[in-house]
Protein backbone atom coordinates (compact mmCIF):
# COMPACT_ATOMS: atom_id res chain seq x y z
CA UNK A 1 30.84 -24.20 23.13
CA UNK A 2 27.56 -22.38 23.80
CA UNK A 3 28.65 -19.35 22.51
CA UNK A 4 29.78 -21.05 19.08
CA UNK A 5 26.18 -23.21 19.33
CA UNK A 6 24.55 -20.33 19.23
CA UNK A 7 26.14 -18.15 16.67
CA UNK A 8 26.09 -20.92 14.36
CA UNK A 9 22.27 -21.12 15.07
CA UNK A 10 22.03 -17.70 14.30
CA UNK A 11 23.77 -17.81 11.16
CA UNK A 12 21.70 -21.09 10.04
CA UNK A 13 18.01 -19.35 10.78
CA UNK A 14 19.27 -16.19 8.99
CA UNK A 15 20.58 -18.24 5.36
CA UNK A 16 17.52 -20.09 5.82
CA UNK A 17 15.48 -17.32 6.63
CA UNK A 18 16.93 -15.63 3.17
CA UNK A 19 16.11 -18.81 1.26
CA UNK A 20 12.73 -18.81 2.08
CA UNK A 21 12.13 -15.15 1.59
CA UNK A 22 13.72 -15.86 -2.12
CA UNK A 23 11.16 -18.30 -3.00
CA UNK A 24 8.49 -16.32 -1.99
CA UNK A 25 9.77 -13.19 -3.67
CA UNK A 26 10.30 -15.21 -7.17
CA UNK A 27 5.94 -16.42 -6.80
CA UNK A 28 5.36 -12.94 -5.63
CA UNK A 29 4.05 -13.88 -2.11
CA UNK A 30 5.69 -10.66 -0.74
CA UNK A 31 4.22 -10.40 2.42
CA UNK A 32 5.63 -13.65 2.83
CA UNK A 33 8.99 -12.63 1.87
CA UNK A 34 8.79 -9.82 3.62
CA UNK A 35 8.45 -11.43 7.12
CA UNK A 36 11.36 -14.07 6.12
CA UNK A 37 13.66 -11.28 5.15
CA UNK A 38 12.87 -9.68 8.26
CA UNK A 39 13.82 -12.70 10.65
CA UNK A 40 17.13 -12.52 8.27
CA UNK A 41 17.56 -9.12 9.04
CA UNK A 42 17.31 -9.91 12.59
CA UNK A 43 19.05 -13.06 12.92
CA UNK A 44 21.92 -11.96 10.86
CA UNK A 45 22.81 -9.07 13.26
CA UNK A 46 23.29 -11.61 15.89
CA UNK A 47 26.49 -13.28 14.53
CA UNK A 48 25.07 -13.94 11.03
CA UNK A 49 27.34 -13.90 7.84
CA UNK A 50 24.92 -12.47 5.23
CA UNK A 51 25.27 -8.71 3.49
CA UNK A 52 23.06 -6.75 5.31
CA UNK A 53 22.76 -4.44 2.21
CA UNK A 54 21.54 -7.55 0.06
CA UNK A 55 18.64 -8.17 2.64
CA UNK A 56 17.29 -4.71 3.00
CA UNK A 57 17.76 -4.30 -0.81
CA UNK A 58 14.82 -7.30 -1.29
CA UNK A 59 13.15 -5.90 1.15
CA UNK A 60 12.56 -2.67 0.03
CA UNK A 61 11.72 -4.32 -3.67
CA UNK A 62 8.43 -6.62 -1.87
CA UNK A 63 7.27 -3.30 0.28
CA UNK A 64 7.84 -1.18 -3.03
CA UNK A 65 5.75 -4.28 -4.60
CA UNK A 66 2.95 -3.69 -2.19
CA UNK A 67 2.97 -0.40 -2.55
CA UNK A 68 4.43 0.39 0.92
CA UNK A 69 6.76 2.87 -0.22
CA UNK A 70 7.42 4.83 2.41
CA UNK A 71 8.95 1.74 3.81
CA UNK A 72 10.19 0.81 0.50
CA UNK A 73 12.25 4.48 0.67
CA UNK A 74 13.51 3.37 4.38
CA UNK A 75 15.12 -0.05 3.59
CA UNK A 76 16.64 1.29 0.61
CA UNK A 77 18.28 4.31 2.54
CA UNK A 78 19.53 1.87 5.01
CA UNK A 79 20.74 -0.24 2.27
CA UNK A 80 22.87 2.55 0.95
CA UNK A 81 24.17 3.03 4.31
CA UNK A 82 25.19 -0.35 4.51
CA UNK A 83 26.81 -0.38 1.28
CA UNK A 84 26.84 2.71 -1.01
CA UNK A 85 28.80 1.16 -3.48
CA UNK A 86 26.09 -1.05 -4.09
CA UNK A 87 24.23 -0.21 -7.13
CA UNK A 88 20.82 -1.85 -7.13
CA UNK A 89 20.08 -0.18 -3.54
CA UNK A 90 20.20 3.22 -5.64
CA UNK A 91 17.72 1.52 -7.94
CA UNK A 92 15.59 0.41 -5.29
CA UNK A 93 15.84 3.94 -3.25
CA UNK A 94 14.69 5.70 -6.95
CA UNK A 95 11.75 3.16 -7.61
CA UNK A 96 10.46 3.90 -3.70
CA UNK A 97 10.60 7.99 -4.71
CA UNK A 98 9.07 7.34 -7.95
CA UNK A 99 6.00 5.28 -6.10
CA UNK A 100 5.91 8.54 -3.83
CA UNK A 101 6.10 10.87 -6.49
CA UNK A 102 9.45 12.35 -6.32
CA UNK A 103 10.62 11.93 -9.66
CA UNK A 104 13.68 14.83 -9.34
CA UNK A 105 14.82 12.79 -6.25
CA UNK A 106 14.29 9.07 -8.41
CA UNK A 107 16.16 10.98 -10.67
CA UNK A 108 19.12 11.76 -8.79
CA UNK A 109 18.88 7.87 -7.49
CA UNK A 110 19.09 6.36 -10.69
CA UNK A 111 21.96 8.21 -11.24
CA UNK A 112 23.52 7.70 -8.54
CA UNK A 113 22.73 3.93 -9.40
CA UNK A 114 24.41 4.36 -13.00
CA UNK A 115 27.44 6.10 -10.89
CA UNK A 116 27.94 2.63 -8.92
CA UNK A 117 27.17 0.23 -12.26
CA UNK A 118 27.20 1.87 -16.15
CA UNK A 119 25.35 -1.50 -16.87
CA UNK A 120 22.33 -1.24 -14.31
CA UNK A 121 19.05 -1.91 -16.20
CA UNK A 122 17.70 1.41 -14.87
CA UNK A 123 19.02 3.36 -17.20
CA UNK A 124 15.88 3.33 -19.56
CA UNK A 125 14.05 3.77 -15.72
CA UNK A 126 16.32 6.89 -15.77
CA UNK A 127 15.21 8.28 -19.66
CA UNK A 128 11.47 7.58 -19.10
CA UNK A 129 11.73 9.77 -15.39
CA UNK A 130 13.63 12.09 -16.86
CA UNK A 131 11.19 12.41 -19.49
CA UNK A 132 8.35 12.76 -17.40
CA UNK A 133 9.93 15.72 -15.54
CA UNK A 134 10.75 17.32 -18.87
CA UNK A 135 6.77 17.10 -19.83
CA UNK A 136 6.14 18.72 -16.36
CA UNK A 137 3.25 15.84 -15.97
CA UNK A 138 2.86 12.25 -16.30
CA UNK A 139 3.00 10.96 -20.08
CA UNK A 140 -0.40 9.47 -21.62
CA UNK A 141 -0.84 5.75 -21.12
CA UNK A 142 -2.25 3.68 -24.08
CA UNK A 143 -5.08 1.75 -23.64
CA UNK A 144 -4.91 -2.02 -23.41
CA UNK A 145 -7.50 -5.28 -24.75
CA UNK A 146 -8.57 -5.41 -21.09
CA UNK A 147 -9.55 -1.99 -20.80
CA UNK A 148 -6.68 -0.77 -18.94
CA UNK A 149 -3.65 1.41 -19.67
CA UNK A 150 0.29 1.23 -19.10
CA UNK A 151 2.85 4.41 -18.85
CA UNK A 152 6.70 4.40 -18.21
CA UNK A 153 7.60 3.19 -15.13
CA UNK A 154 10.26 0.99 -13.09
CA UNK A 155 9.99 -2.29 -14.07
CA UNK A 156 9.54 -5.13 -11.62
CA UNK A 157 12.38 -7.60 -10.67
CA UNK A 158 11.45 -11.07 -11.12
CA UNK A 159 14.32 -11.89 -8.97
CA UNK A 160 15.41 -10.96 -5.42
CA UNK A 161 18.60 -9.53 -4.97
CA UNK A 162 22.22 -11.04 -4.82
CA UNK A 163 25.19 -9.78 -3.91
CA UNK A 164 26.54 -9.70 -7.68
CA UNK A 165 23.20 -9.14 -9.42
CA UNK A 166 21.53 -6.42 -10.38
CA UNK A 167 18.04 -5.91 -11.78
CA UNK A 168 15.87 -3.21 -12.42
CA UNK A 169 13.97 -1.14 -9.31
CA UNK A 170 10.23 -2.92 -8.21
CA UNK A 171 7.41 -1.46 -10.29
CA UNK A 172 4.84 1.31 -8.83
CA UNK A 173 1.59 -0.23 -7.76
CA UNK A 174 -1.95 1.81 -7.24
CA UNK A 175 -2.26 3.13 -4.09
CA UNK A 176 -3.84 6.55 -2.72
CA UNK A 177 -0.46 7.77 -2.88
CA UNK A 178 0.44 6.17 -6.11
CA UNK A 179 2.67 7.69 -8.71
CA UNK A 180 0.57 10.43 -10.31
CA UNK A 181 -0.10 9.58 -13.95
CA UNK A 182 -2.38 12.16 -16.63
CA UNK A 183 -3.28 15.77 -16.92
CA UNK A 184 -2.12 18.40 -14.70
CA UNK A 185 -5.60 19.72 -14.80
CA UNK A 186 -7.51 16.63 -13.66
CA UNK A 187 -4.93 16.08 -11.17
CA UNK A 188 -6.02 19.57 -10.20
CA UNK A 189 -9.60 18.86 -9.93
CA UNK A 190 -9.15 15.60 -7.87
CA UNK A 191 -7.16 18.07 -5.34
CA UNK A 192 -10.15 20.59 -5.47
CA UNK A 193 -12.56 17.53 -5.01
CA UNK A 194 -10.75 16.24 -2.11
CA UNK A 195 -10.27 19.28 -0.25
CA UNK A 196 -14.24 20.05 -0.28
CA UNK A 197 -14.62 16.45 0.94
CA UNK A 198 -12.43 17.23 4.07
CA UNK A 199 -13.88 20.68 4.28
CA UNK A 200 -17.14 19.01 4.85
CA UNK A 201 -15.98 16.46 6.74
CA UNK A 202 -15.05 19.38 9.17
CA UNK A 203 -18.34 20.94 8.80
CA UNK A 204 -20.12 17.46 10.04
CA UNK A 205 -18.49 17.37 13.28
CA UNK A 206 -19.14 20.98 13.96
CA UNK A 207 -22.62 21.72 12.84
CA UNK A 208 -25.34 20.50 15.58
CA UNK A 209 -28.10 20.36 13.45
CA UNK A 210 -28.17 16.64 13.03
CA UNK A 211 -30.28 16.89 9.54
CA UNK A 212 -27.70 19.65 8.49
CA UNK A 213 -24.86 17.40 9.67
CA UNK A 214 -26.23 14.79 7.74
CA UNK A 215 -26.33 16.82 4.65
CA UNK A 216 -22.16 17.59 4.93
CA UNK A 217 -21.79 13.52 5.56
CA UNK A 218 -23.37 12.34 2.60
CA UNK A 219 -20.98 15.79 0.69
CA UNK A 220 -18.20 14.42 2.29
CA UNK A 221 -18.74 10.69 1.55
CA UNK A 222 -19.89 11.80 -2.12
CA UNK A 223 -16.56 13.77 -2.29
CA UNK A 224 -14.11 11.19 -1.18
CA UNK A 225 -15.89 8.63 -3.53
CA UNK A 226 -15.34 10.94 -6.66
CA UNK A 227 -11.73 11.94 -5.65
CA UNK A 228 -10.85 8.16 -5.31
CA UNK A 229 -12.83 7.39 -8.30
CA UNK A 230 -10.83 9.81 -10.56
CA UNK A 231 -7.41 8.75 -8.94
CA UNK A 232 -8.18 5.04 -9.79
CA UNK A 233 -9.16 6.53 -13.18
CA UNK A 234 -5.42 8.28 -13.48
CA UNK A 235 -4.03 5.00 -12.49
CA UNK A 236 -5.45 2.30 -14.82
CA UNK A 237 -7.36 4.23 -17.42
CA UNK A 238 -11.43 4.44 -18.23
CA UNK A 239 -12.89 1.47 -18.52
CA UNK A 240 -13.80 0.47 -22.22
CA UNK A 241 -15.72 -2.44 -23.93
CA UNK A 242 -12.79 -4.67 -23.83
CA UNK A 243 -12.64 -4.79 -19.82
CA UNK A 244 -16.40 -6.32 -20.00
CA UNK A 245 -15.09 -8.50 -22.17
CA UNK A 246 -12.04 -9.55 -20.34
CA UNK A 247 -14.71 -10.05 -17.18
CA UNK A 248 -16.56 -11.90 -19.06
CA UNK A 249 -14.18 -14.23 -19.93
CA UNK A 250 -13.07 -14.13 -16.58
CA UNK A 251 -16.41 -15.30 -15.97
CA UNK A 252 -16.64 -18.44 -18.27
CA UNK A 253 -12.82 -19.11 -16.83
CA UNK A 254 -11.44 -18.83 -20.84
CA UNK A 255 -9.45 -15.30 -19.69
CA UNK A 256 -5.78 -15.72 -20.05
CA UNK A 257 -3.32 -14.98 -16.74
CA UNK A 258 -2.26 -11.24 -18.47
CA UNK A 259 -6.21 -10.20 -18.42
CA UNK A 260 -6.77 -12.14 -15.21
CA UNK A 261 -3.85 -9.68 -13.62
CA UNK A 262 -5.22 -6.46 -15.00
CA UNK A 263 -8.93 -7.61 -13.33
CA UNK A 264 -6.93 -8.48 -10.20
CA UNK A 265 -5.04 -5.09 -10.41
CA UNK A 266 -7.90 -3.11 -10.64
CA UNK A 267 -9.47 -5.16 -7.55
CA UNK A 268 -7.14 -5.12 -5.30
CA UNK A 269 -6.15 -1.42 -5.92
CA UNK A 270 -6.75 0.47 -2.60
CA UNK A 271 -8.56 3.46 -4.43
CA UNK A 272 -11.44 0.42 -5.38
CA UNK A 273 -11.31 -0.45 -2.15
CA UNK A 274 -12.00 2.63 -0.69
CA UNK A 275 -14.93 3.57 -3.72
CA UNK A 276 -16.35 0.28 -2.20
CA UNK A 277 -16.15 1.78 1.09
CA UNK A 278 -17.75 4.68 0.13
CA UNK A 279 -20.62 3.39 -1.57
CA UNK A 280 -21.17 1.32 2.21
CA UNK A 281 -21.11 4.70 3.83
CA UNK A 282 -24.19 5.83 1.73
CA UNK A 283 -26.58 3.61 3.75
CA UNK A 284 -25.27 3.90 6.86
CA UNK A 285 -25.79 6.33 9.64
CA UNK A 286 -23.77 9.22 9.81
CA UNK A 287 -20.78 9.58 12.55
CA UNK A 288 -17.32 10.56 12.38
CA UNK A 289 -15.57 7.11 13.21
CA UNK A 290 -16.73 6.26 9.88
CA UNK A 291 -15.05 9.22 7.77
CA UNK A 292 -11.38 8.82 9.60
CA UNK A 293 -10.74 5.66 7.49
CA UNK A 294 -11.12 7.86 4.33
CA UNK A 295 -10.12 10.78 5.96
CA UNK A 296 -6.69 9.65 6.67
CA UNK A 297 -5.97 7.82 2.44
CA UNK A 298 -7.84 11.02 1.71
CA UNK A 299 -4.72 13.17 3.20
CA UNK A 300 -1.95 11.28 2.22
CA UNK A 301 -3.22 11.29 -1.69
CA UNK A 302 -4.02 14.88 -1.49
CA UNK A 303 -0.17 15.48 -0.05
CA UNK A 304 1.26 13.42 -2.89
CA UNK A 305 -0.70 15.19 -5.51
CA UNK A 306 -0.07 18.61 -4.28
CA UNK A 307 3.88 18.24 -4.25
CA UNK A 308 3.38 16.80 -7.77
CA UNK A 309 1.15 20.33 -8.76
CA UNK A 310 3.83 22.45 -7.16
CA UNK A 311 7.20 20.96 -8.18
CA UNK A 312 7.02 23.12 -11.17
CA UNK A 313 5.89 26.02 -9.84
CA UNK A 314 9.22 27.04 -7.58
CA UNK A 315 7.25 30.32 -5.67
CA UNK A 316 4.38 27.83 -4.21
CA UNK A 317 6.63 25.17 -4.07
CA UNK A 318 8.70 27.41 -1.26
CA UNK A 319 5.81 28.09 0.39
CA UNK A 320 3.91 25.02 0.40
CA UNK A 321 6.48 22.04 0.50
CA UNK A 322 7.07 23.06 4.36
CA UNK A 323 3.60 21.91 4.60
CA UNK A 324 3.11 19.43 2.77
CA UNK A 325 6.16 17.13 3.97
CA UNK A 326 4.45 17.26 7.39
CA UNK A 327 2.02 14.89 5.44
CA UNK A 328 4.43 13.11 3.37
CA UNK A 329 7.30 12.33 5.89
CA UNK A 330 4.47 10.62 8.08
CA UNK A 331 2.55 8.15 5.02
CA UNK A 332 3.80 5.27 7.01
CA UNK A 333 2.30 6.26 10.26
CA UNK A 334 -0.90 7.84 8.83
CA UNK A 335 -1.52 4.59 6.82
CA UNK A 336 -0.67 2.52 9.47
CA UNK A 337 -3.17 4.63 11.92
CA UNK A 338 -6.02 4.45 8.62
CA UNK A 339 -5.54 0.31 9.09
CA UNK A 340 -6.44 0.71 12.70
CA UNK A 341 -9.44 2.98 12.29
CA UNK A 342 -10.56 0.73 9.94
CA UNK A 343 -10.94 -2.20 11.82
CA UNK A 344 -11.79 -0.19 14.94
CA UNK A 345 -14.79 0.70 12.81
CA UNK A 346 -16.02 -2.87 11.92
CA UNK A 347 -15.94 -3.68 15.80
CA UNK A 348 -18.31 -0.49 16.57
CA UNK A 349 -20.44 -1.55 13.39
CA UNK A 350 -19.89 -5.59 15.28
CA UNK A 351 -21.34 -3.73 18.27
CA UNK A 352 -24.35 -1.59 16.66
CA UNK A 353 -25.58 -4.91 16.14
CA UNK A 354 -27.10 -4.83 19.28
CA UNK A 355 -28.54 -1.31 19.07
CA UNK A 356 -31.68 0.17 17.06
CA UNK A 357 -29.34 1.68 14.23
CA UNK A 358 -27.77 -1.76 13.57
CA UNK A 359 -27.06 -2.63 10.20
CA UNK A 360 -26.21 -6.63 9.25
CA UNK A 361 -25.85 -6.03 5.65
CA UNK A 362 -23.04 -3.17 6.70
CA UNK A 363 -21.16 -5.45 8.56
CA UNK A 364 -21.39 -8.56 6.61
CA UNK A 365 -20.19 -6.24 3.47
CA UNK A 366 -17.44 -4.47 5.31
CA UNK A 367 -16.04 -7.82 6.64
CA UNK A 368 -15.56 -9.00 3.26
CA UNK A 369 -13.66 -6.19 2.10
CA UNK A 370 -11.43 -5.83 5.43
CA UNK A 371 -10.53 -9.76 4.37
CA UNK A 372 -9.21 -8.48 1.11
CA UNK A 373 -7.29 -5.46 2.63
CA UNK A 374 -6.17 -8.13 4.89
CA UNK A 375 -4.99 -9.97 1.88
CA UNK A 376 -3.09 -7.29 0.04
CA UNK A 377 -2.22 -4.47 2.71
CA UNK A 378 0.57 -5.05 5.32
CA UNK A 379 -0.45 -1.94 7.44
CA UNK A 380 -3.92 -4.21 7.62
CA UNK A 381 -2.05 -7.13 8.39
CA UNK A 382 -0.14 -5.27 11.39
CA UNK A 383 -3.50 -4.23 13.01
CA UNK A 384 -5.13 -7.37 13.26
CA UNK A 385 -1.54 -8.77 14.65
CA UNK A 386 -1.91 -5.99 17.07
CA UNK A 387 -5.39 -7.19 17.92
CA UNK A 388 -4.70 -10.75 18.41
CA UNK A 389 -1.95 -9.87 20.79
CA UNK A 390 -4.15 -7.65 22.79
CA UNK A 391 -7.06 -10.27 23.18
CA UNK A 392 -4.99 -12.84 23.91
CA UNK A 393 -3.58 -10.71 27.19
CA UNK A 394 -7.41 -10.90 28.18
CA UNK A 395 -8.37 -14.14 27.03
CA UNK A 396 -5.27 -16.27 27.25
CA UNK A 397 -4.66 -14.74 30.78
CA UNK A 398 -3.52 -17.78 33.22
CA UNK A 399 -6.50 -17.06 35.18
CA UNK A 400 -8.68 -17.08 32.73
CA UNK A 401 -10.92 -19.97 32.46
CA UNK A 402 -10.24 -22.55 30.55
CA UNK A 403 -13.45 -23.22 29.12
CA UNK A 404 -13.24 -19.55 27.99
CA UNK A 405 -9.84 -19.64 26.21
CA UNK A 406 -11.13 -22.68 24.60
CA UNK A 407 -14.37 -20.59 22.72
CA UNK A 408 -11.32 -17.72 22.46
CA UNK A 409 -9.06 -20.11 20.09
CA UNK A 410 -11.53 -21.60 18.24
CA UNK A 411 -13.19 -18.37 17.26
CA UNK A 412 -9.86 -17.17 16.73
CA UNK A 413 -9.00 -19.96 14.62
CA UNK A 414 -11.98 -19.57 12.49
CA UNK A 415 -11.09 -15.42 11.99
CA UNK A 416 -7.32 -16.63 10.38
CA UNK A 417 -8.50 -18.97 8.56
CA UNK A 418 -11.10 -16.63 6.82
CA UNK A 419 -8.10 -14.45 6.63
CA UNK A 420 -5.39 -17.33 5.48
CA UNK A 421 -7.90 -18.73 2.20
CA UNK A 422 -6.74 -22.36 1.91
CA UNK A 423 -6.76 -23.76 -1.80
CA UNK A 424 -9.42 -26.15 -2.38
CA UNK A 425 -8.05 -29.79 -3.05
């Protein structure tokens, strides 16, 4: 009777589990969905009757929506384990190679996809890849009201997966690894630009002349800015007249939702982000800890544009590709370590508070904008989880005092709920 109780629980947590992770995937809450599909994942293997391929299928769509894909690629090769027969994991495994810049293997996914289901919507996915490849670069967007641009690429499903639908793969986001869009040649000089700001990144930590040092940090900061400058440039397009507009609208709250988005994409766009992080590191004292953030987006954007450079060029492509998949088969792991370093920095900068080269404006600054990467970046989301379950070892100890754990909560309290904005009423 236990037994029974207890698969039956398991089965009832996964469905609902599934439910909820629909609802947030149709009002694009994905990190939401995410963690719902995940207890299904998890629930389901313990006695649970739901396709396993359906649940790492949606899964893959919300990480490929957050740009996570890397972990996008994973769930969908799982998901073709589970069922190859199933044609929208093909989809999703193409859209997770197209957001990593692998267009010959989203290729070979889509038709693999097409294989499975004649009818998938990915075939015009399929033409506009295959298209691309043909050019031997991205195709030229066109520019939009709001000042920003569009190119072929996956469209997004508006609807998780079922085990009889089928929808088109999730669409490629802006990330430092982001599909590479525009001229070979500027792609070419972001590469250039991003190699001399690691080069003299390098040069920082081994020169000893501290005025000489600071001379590289500034290069390397003014480097990395550029480089993620440009990419966020190949991604939505230079601004024009119509994005003041749009913000100004914005502004005066008259903007419609379409030019609210393209505002939000641009803002939320990790490249911003890390210009904004850039432009902090210009007034603050130089040290290494503060370059590894950068450092790390730095190297896994310079990977992803280098094995788009060299795809069509098969004698560096030999020689290079051995290299460069050191770099791309660990994106996961160097963005997750980039989320760490970057909080472990605001805790030093927390700490310099206390020390002549303290900096209040810094920190107040950088706080906001680890709230938004908190917002929009799972890795981010992950290393404050980490965090909190570290500090509570110390602080929730059952020796700890209680008067102690009682500051601990509430302070903790008050750091989620900056991170967890509640709508006004």
């Amino acid at each position: 009777w236990i037994l029974g109780w207890h698969r039956r629980s398991a089965r009832d947590m996964a469905d609902e589990a599934k439910l909820q992770g629909d609802e947030a995937f149709k009002v694009k809450d994905f990190p939401t969905a995410i963690k719902h599909y995940t207890t299904a994942i998890e629930q389901n293997a313990a006695n649970g009757t739901l396709a396993k391929h359906v649940l790492l299928s949606n899964r893959s769509a919300c990480y490929s929506s957050l740009k996570q894909y890397d972990k996008a690629l994973e769930d969908a090769r799982a998901c073709n384990i589970a069922n190859p027969a199933f044609a929208k994991g093909w989809s999703r495994k193409g859209g997770a190679l197209y957001g990593l810049g692998d267009y010959a293997g989203a290729a070979q996914a889509y038709k693999k996809c097409l294989e499975k289901d004649p009818n998938n919507p990915c075939k015009s996915d399929l033409a506009a890849v295959e298209a691309m490849i043909g050019r031997g670069s991205a195709g030229a967007s066109s520019s939009s009201s709001g000042g920003h641009t569009s190119s072929a690429r996956p469209t997004t499903s508006s609807t998780p997966s079922s085990s009889s639908s089928y929808g088109t793969p999730p669409g490629a986001g802006a990330s430092s690894s982001s599909p590479i869009k525009g001229n070979k040649m500027f792609q070419l000089l972001i590469v250039i630009v991003q190699l001399a700001a690691v080069g003299c990144a390098i040069a920082f930590v081994g020169i000893p002349n501290r005025a000489l040092g600071r001379v590289f940090f500034q290069r390397a900061v003014f480097g990395s800015l550029f480089g993620f400058l440009m990419h966020a440039i190949l991604v939505h397009g230079l601004p024009g007249i119509g994005l003041f507009k749009t913000m100004y609208r914005a502004i005066r709250g008259t903007a419609d939702q379409s030019e609210l988005r393209g505002i939000s994409n641009v803002a939320m766009d990790l490249n911003t982000h890390n210009c904004f992080y850039c432009t902090l590191l210009m007034s603050s004292a130089p040290s290494f800890m503060l370059l590894i953030p950068i450092g790390l987006h730095s190297l896994t954007s310079l990977a992803a544009k280098s094995t788009h450079l060299v795809s069509g060029v098969p004698a560096v492509k030999a020689v290079a590709s051995p290299v460069l998949s050191i770099v791309t088969s660990r994106n996961a792991q160097l963005m997750a370590w980039a989320a760490q370093a970057e909080l472990t920095v605001f805790f030093v900068t927390i700490v310099q508070l206390f020390t002549p080269s303290r900096n209040l404006i810094l920190v107040v600054l950088y706080g906001q904008l680890l709230r938004v990467r908190y917002l929009v970046s799972a890795d981010s989301k992950t290393a404050w989880s980490n965090f909190a379950a570290r500090t509570d070892g110390v602080f929730l100890h059952a020796r700890s005092p209680a008067a102690l754990q009682g500051v601990y909560n509430k302070l903790k309290g008050y750091v989620v709920g900056l991170g967890n904005p509640q709508p006004r009423p």
